[in-house]
PDB file of N, CA and C in Angstrom:
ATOM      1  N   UNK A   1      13.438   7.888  -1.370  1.00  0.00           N
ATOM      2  CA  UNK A   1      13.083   7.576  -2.737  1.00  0.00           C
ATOM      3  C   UNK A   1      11.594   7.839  -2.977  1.00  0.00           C
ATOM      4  N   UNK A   2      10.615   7.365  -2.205  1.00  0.00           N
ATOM      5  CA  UNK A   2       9.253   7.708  -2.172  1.00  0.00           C
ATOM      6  C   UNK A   2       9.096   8.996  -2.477  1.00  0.00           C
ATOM      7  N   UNK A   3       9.419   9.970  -1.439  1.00  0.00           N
ATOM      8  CA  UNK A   3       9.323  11.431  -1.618  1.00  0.00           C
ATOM      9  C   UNK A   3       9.983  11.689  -3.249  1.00  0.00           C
ATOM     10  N   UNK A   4      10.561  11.635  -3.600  1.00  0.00           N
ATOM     11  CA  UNK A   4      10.934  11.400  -4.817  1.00  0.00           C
ATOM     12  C   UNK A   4      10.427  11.527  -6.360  1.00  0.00           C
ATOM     13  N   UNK A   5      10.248  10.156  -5.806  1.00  0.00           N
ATOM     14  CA  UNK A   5       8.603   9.386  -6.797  1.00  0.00           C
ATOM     15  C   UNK A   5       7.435  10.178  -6.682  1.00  0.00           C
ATOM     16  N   UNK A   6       7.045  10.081  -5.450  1.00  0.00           N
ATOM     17  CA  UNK A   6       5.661  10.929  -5.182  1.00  0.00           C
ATOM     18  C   UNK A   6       5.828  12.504  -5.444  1.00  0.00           C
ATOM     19  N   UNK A   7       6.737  13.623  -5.348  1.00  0.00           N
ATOM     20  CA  UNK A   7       6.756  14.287  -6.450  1.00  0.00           C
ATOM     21  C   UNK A   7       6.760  14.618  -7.381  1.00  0.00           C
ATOM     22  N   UNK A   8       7.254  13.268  -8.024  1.00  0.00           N
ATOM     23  CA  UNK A   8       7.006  13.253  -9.592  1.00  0.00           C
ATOM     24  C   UNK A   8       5.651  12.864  -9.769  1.00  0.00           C
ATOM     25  N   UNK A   9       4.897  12.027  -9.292  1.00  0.00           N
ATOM     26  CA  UNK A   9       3.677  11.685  -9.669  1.00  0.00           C
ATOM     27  C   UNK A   9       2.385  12.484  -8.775  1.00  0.00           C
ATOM     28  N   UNK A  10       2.982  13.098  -8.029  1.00  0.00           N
ATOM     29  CA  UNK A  10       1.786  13.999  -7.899  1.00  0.00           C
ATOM     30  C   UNK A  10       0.838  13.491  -6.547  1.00  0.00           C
ATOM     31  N   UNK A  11       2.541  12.868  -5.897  1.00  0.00           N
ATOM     32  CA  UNK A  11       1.308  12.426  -5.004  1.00  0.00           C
ATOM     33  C   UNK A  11       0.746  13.486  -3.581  1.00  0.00           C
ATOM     34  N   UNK A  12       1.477  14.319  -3.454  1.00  0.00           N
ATOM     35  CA  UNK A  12       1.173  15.398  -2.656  1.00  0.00           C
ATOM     36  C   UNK A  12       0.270  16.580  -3.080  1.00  0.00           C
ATOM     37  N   UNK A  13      -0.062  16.459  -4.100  1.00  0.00           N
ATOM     38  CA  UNK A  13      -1.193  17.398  -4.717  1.00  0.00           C
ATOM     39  C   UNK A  13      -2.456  17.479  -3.923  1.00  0.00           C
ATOM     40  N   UNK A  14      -3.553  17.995  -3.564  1.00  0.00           N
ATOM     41  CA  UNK A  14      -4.327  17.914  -3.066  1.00  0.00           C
ATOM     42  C   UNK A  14      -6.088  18.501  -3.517  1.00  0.00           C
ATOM     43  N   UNK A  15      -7.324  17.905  -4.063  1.00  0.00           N
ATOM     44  CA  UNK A  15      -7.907  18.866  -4.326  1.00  0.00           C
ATOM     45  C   UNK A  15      -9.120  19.011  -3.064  1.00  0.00           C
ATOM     46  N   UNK A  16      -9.206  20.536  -2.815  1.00  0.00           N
ATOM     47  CA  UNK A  16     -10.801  20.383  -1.993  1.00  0.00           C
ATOM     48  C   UNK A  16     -11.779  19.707  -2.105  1.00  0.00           C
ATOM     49  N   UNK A  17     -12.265  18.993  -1.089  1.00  0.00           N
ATOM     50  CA  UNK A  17     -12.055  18.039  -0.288  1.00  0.00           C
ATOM     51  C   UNK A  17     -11.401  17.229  -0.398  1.00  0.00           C
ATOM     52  N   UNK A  18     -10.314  16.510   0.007  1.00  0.00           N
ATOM     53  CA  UNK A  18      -9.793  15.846   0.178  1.00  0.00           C
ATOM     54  C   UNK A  18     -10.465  14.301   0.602  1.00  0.00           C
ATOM     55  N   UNK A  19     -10.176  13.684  -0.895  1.00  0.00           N
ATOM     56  CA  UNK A  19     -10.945  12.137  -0.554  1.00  0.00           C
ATOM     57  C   UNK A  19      -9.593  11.207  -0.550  1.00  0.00           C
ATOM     58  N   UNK A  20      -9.853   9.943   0.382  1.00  0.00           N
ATOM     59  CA  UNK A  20      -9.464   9.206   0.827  1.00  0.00           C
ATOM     60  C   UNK A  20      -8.907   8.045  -0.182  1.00  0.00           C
ATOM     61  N   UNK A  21      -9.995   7.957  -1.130  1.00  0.00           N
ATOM     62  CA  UNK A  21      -9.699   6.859  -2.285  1.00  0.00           C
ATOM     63  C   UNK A  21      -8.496   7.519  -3.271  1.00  0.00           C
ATOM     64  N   UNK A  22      -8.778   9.022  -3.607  1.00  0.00           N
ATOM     65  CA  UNK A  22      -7.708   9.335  -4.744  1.00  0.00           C
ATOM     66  C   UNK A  22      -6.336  10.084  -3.848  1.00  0.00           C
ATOM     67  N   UNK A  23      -6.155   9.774  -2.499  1.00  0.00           N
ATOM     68  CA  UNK A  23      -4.902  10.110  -1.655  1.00  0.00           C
ATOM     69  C   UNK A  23      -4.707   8.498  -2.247  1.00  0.00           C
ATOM     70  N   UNK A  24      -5.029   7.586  -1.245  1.00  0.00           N
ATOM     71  CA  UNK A  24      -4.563   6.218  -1.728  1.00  0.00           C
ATOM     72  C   UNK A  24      -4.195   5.757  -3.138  1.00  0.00           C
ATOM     73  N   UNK A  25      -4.802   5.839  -4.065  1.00  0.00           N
ATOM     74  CA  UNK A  25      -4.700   5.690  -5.373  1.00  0.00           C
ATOM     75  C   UNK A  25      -3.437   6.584  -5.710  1.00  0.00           C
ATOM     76  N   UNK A  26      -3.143   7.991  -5.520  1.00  0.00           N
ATOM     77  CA  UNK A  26      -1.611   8.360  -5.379  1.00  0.00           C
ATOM     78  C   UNK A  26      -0.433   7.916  -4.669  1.00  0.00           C
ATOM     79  N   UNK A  27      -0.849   7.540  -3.277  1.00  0.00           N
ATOM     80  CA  UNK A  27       0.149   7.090  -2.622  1.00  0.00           C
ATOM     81  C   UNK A  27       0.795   5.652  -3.205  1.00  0.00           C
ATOM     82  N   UNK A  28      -0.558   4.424  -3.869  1.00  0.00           N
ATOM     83  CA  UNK A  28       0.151   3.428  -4.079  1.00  0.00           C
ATOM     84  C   UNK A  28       0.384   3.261  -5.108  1.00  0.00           C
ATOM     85  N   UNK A  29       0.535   4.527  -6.414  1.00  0.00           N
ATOM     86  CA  UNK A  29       0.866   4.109  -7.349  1.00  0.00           C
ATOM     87  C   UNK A  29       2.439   5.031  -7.255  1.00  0.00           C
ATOM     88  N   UNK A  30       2.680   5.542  -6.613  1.00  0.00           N
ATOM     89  CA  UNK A  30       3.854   6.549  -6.197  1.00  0.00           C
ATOM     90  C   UNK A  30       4.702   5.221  -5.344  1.00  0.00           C
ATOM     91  N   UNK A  31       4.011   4.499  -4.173  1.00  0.00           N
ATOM     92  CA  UNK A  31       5.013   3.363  -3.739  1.00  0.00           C
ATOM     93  C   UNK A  31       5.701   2.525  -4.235  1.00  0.00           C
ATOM     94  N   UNK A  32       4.348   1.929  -5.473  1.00  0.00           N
ATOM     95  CA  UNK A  32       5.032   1.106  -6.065  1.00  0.00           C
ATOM     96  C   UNK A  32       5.919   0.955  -7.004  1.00  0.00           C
ATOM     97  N   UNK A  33       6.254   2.168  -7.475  1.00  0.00           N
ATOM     98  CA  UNK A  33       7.427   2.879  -8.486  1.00  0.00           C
ATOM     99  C   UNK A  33       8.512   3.111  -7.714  1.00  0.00           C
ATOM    100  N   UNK A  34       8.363   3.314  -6.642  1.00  0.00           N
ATOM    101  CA  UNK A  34      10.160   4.033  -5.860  1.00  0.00           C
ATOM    102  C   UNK A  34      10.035   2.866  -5.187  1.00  0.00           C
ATOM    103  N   UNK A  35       9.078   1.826  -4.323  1.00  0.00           N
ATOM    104  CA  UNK A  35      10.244   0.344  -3.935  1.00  0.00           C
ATOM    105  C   UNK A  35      10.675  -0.349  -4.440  1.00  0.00           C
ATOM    106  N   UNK A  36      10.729  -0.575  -5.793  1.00  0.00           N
ATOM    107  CA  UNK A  36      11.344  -1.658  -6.571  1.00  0.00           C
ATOM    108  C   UNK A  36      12.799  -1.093  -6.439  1.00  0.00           C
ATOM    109  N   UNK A  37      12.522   1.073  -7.369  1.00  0.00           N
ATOM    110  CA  UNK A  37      13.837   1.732  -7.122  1.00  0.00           C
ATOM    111  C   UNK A  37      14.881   1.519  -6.132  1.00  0.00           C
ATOM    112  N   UNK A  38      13.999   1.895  -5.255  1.00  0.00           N
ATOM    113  CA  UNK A  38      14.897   1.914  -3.930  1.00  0.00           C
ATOM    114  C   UNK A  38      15.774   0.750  -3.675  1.00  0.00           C
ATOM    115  N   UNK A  39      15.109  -0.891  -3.696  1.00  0.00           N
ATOM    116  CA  UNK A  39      15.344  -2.082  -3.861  1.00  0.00           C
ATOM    117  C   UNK A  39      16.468  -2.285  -4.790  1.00  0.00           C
ATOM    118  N   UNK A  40      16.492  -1.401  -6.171  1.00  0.00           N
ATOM    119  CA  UNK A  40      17.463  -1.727  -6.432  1.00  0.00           C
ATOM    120  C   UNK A  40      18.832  -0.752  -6.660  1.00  0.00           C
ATOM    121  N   UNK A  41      18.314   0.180  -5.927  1.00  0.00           N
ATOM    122  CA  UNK A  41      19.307   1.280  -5.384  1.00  0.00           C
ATOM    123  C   UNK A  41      20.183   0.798  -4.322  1.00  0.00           C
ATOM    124  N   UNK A  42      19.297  -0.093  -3.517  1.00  0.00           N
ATOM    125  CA  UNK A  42      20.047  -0.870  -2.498  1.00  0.00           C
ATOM    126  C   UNK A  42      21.336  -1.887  -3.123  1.00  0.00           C
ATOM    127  N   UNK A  43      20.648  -2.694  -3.941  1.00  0.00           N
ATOM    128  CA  UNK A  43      21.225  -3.934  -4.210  1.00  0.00           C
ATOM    129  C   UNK A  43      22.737  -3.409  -5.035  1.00  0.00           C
ATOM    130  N   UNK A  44      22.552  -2.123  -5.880  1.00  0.00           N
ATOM    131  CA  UNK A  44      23.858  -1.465  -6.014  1.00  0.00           C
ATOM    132  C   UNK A  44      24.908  -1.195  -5.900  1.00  0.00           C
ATOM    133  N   UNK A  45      24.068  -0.455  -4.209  1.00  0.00           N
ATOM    134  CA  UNK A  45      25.010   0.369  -2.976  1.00  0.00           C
ATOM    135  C   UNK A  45      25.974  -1.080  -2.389  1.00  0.00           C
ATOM    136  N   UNK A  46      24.796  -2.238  -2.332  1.00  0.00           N
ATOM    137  CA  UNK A  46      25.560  -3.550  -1.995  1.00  0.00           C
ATOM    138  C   UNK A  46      26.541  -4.178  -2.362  1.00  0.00           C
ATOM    139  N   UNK A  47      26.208  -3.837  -3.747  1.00  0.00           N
ATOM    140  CA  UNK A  47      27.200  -5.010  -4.746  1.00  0.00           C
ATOM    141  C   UNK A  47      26.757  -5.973  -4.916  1.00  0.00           C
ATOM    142  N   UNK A  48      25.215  -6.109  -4.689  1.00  0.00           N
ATOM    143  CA  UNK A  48      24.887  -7.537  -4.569  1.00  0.00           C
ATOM    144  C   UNK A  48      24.357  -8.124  -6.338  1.00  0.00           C
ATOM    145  N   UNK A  49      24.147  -8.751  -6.741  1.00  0.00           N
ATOM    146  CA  UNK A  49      23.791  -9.674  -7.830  1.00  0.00           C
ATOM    147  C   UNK A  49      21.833  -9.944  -8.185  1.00  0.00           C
ATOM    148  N   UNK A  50      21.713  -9.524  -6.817  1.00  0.00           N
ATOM    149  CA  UNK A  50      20.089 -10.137  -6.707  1.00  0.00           C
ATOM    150  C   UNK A  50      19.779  -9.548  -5.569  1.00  0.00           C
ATOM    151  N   UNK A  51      18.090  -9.019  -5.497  1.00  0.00           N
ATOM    152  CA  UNK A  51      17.344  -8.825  -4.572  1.00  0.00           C
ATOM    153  C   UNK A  51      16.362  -9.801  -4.151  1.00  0.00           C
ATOM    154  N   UNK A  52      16.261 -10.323  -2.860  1.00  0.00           N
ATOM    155  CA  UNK A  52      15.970 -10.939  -1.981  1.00  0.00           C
ATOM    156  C   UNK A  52      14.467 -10.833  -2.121  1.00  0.00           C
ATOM    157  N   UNK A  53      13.764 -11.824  -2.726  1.00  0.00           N
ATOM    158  CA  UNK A  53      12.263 -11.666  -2.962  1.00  0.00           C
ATOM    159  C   UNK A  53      11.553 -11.540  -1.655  1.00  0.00           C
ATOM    160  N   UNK A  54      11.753 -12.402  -0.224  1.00  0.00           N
ATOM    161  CA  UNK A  54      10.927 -12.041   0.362  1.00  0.00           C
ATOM    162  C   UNK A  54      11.497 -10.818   1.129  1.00  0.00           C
ATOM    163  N   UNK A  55      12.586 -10.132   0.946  1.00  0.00           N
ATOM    164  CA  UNK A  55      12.839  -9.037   1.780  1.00  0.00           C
ATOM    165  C   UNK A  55      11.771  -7.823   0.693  1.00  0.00           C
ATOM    166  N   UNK A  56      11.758  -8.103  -0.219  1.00  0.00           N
ATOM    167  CA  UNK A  56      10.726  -7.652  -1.192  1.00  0.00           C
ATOM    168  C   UNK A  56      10.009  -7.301  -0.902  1.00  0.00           C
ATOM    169  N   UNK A  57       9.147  -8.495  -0.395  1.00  0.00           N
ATOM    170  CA  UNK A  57       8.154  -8.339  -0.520  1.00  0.00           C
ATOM    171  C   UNK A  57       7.251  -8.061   1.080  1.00  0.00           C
ATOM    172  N   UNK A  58       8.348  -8.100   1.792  1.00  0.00           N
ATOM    173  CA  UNK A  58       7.857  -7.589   3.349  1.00  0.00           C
ATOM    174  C   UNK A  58       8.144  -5.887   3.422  1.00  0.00           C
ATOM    175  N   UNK A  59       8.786  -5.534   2.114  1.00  0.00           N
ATOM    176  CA  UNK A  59       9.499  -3.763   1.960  1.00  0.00           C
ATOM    177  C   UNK A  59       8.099  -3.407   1.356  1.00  0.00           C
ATOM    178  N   UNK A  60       7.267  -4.045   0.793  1.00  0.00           N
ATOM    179  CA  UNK A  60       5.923  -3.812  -0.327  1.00  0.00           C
ATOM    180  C   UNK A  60       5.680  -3.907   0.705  1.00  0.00           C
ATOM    181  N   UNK A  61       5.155  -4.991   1.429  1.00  0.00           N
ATOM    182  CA  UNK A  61       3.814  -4.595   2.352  1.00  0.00           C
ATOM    183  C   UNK A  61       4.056  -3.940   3.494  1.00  0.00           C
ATOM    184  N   UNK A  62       4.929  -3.807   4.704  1.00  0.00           N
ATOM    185  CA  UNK A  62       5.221  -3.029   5.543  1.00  0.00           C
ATOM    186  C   UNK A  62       5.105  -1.794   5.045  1.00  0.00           C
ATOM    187  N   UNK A  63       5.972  -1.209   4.279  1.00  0.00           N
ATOM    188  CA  UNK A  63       5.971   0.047   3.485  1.00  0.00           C
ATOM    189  C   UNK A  63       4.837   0.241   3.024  1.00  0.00           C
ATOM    190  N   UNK A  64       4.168  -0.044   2.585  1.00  0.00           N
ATOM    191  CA  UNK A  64       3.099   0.352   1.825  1.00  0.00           C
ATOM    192  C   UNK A  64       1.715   0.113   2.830  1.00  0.00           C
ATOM    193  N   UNK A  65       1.900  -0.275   3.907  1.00  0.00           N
ATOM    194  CA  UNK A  65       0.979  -0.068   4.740  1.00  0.00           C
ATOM    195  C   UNK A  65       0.834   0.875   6.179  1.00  0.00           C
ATOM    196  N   UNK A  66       2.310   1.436   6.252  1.00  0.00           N
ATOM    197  CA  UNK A  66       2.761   1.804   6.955  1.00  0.00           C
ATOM    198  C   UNK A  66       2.093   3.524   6.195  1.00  0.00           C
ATOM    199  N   UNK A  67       2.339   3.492   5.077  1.00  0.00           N
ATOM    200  CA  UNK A  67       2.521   4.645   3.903  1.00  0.00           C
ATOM    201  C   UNK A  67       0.569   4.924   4.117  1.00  0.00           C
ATOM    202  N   UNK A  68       0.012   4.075   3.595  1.00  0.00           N
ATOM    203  CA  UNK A  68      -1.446   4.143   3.650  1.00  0.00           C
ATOM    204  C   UNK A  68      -2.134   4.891   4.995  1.00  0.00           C
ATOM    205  N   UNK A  69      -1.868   4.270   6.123  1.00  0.00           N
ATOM    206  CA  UNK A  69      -2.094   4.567   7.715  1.00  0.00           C
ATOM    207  C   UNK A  69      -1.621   5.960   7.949  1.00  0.00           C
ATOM    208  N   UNK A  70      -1.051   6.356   7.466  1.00  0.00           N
ATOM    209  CA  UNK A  70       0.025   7.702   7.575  1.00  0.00           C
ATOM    210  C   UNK A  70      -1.050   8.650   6.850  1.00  0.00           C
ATOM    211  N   UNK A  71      -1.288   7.818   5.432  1.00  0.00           N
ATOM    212  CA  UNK A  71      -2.011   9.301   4.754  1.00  0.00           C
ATOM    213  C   UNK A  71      -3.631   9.005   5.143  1.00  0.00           C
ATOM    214  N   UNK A  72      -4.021   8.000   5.530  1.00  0.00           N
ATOM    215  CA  UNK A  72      -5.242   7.579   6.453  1.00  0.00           C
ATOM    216  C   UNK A  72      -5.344   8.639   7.413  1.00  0.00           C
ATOM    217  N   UNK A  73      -4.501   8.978   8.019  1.00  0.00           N
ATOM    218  CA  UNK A  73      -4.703   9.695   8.994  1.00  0.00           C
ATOM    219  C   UNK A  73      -5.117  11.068   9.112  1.00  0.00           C
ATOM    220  N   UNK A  74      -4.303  11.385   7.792  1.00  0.00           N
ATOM    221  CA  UNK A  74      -3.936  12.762   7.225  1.00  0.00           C
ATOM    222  C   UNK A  74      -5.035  13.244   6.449  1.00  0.00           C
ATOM    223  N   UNK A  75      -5.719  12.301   5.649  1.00  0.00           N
ATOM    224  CA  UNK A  75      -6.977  12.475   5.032  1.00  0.00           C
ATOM    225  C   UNK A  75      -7.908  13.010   6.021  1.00  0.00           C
ATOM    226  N   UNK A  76      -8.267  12.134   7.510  1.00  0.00           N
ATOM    227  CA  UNK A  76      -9.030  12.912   8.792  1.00  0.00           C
ATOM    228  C   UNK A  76      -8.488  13.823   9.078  1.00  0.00           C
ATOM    229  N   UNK A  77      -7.025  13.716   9.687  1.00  0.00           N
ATOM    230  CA  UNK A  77      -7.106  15.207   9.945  1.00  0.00           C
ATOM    231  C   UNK A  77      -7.372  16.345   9.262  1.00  0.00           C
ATOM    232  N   UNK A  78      -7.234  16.334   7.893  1.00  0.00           N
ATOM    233  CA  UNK A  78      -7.550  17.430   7.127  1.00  0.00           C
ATOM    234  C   UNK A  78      -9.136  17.852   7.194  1.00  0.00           C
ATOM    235  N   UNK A  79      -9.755  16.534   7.193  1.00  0.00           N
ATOM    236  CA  UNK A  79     -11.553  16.481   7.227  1.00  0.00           C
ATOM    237  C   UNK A  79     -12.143  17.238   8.154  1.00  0.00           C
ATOM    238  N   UNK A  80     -11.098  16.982   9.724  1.00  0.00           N
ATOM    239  CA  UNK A  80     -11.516  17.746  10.765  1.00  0.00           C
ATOM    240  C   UNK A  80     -11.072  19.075  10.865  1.00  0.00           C
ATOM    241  N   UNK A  81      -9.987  19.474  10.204  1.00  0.00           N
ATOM    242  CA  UNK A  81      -9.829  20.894  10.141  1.00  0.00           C
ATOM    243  C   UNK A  81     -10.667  21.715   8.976  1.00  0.00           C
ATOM    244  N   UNK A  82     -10.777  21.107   8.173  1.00  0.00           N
ATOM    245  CA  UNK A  82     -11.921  21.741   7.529  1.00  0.00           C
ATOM    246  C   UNK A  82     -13.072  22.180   7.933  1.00  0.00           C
ATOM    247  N   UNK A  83     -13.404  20.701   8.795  1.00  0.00           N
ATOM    248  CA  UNK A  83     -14.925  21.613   8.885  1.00  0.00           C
ATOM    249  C   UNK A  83     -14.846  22.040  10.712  1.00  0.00           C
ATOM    250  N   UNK A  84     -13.507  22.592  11.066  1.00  0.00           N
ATOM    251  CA  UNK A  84     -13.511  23.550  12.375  1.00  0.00           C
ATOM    252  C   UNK A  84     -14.242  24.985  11.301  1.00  0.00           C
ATOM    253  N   UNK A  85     -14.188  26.418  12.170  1.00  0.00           N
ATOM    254  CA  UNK A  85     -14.345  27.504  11.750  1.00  0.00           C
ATOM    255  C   UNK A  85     -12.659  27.955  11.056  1.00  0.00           C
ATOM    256  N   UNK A  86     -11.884  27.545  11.732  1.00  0.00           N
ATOM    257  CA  UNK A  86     -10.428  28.167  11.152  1.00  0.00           C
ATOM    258  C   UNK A  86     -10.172  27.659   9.813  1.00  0.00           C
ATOM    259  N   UNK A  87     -10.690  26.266   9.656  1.00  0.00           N
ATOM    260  CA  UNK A  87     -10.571  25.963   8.617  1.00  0.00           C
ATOM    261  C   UNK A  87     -11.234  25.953   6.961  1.00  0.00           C
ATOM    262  N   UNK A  88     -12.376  26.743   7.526  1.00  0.00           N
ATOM    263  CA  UNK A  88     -13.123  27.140   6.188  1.00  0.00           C
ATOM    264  C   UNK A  88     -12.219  28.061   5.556  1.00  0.00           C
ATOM    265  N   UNK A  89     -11.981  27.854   3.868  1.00  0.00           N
ATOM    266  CA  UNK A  89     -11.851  28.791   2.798  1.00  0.00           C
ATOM    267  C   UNK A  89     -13.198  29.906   2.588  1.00  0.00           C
ATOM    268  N   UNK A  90     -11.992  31.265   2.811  1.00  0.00           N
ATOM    269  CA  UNK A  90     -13.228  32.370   2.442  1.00  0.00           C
ATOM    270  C   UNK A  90     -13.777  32.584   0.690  1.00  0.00           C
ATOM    271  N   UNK A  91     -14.927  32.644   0.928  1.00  0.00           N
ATOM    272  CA  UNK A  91     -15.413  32.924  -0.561  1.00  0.00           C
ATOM    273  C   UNK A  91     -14.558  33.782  -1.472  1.00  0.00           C
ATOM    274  N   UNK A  92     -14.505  33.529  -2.391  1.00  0.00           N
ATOM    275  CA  UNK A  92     -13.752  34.405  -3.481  1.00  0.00           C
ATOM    276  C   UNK A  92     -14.291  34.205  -5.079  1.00  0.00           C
ATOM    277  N   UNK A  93     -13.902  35.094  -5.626  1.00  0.00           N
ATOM    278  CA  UNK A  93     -15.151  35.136  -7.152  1.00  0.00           C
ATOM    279  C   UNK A  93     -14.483  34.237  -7.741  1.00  0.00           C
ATOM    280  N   UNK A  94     -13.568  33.217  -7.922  1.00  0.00           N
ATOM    281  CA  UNK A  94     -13.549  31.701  -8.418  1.00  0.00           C
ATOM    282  C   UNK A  94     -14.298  31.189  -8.128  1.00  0.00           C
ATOM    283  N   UNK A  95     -14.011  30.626  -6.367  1.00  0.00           N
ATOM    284  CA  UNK A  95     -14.868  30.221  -5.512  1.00  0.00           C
ATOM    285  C   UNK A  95     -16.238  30.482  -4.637  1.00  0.00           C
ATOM    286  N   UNK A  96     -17.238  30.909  -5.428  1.00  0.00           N
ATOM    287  CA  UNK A  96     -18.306  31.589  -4.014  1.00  0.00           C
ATOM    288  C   UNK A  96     -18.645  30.397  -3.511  1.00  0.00           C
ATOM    289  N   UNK A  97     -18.305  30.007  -2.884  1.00  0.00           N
ATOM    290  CA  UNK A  97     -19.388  28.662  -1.678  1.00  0.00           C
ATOM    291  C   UNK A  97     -19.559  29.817  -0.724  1.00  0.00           C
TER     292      UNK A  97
END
């Protein structure tokens, strides 16, 4: 469901350089739209009547910290491939850096 969401909102977009605050700021506004979904995609599939607030709310924070650490990571690694030599973008008349 995330993947989902976060295509719709753009959360895989990326601009050069890649900052840390507006990955996060996508990722948790992309989470918090597809776990409620998902939550009640579940409760559906269940048949159930009601979703379980603290299963809720351990799906919000596990998930969503689990989600953060992931693109935490991904934010460095990108940082460090950038500034290897393989990873520089060659100049181009959009771009001259």
């Amino acid at each position: 469901m995330w993947t989902i969401v976060g295509l719709g909102l753009r959360a895989f977009h990326f601009d050069l350089p890649v900052r840390l605050r507006s990955v996060w700021g996508r990722t948790l506004t992309s989470w918090l739209v597809a776990a409620p979904l998902a939550l009640l995609l579940r409760a559906l599939l269940l048949r159930s009547a009601t979703v379980a607030v603290l299963f809720m709310l351990i799906t919000l924070g596990l998930g969503g910290g689990i989600l953060l650490l992931w693109r935490t990571l991904f934010v460095w690694v990108a940082g460090k491939a950038a500034q290897s030599p393989y990873g520089k973008i060659p100049p181009t008349k959009e771009n001259p850096t």
